[in-house]
C-alpha atoms as a PDB file:
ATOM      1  CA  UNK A   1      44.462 -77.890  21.534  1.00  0.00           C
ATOM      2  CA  UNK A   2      41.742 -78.347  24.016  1.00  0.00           C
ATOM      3  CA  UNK A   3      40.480 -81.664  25.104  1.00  0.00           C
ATOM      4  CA  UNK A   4      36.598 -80.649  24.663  1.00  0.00           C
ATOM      5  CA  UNK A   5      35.713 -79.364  21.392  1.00  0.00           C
ATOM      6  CA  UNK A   6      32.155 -79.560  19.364  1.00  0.00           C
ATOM      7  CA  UNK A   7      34.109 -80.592  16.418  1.00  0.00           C
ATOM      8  CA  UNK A   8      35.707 -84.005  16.115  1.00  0.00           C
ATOM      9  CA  UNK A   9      37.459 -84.309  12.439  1.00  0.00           C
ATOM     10  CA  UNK A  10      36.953 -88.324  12.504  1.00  0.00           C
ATOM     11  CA  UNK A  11      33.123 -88.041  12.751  1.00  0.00           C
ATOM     12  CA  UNK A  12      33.105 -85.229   9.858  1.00  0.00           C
ATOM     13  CA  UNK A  13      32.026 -88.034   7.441  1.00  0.00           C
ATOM     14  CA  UNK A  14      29.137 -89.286   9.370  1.00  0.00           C
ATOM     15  CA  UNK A  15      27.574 -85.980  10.665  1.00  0.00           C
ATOM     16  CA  UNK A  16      24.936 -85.705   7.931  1.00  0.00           C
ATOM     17  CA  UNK A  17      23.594 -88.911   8.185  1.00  0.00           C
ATOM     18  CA  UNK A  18      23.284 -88.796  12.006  1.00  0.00           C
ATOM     19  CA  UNK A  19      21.758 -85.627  11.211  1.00  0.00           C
ATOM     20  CA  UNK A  20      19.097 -87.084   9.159  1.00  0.00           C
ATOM     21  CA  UNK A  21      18.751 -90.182  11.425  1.00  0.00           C
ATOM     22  CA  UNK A  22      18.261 -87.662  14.554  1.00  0.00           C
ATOM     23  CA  UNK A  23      15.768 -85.524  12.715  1.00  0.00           C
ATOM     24  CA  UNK A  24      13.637 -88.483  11.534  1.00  0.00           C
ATOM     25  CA  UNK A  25      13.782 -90.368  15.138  1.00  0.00           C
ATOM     26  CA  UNK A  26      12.555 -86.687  16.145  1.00  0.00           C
ATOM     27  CA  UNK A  27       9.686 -86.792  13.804  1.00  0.00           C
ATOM     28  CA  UNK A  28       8.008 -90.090  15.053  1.00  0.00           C
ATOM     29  CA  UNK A  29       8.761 -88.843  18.886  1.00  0.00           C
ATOM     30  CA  UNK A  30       6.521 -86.031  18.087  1.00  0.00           C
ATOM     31  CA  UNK A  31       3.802 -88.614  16.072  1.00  0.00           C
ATOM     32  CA  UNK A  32       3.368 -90.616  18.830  1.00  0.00           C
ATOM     33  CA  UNK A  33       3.011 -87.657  21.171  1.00  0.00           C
ATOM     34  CA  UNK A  34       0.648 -86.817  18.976  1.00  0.00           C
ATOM     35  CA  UNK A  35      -1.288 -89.896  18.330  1.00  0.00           C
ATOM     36  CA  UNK A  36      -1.049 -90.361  22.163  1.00  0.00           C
ATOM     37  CA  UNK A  37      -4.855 -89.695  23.201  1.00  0.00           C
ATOM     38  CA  UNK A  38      -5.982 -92.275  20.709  1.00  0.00           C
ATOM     39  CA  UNK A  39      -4.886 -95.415  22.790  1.00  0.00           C
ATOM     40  CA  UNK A  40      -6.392 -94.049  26.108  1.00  0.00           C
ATOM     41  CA  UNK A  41      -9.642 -93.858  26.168  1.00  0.00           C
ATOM     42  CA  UNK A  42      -9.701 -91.640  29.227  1.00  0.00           C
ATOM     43  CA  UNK A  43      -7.021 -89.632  28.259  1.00  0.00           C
ATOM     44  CA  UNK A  44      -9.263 -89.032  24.889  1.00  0.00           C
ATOM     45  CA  UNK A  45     -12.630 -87.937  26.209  1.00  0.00           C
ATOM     46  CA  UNK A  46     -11.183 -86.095  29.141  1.00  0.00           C
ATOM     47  CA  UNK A  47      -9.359 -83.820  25.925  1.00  0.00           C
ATOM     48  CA  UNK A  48     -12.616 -84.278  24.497  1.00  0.00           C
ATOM     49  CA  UNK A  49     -14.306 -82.065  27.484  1.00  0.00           C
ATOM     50  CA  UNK A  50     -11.631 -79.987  28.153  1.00  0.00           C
ATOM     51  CA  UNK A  51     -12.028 -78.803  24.387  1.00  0.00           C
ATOM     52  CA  UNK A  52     -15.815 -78.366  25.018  1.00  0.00           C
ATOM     53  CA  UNK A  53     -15.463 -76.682  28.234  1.00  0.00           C
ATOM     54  CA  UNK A  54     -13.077 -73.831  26.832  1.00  0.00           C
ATOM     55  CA  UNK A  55     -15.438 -73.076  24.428  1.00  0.00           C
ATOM     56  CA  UNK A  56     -18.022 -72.841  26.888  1.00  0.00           C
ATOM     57  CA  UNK A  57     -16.219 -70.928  29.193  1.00  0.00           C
ATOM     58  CA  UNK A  58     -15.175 -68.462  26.780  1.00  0.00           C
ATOM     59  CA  UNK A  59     -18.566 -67.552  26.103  1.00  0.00           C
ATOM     60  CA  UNK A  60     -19.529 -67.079  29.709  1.00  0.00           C
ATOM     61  CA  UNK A  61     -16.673 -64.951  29.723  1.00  0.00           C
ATOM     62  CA  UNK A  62     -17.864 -62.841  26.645  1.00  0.00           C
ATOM     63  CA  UNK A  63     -21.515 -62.628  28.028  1.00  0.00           C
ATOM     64  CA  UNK A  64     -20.537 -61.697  31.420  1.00  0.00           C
ATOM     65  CA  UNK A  65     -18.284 -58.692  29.966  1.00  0.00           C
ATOM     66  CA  UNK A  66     -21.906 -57.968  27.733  1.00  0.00           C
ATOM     67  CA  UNK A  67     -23.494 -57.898  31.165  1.00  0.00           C
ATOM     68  CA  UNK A  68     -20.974 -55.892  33.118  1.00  0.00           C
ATOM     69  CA  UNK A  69     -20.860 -53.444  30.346  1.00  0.00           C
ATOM     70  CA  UNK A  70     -24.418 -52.759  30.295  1.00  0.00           C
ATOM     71  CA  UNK A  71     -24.886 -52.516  33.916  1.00  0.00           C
ATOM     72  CA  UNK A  72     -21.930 -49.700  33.852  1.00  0.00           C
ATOM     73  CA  UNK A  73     -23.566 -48.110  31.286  1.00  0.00           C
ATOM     74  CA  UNK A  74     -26.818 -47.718  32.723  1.00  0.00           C
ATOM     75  CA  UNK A  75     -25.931 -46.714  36.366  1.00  0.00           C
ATOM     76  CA  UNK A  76     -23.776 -44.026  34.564  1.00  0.00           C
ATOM     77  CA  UNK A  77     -27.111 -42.789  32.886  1.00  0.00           C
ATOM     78  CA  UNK A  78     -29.295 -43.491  36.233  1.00  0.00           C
ATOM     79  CA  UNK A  79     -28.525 -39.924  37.524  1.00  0.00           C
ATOM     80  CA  UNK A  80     -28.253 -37.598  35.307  1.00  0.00           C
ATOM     81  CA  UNK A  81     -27.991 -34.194  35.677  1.00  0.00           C
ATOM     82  CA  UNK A  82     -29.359 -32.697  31.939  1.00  0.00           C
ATOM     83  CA  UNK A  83     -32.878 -31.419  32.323  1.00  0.00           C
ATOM     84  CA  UNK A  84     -33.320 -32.579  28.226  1.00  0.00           C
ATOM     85  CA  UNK A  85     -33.590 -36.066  29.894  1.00  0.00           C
ATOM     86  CA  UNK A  86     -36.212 -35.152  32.028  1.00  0.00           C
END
């Protein structure tokens, strides 16, 4: 018998409600994570902004690929070599 084992057969009556305590101390960890940007009002408006920003930056992003698409396009068609063009 090894000296380290997961399994200890005096704690086999308590596992599932240590289980249940663990997952519930788990749960409020995570809601006050959570809840976290509420007390700071810095911390709050700067996730405020950042929230904005993406947004913002996304749709530079979407109208600069517009942009670079249509300025490809049309220096492809600048010179042309089709005489129906003409």
């Amino acid at each position: 018998e090894t000296l380290f084992t997961p399994y200890c057969p005096q704690s086999a009556d308590k596992k599932e409600i240590y289980s249940l305590f663990s997952g519930i101390g788990i749960l409020l960890y995570w809601a006050l994570l959570m809840d976290f940007t509420i007390f700071s009002m810095r911390i709050s408006a700067f996730v405020l902004v950042c929230g904005r920003i993406l947004v913002e930056v996304g749709l530079f992003l979407m109208a600069l690929t517009f942009f670079i698409l249509a300025f490809a396009t049309s220096i492809s068609a600048l010179r042309h070599q089709l005489d129906d063009f003409s």
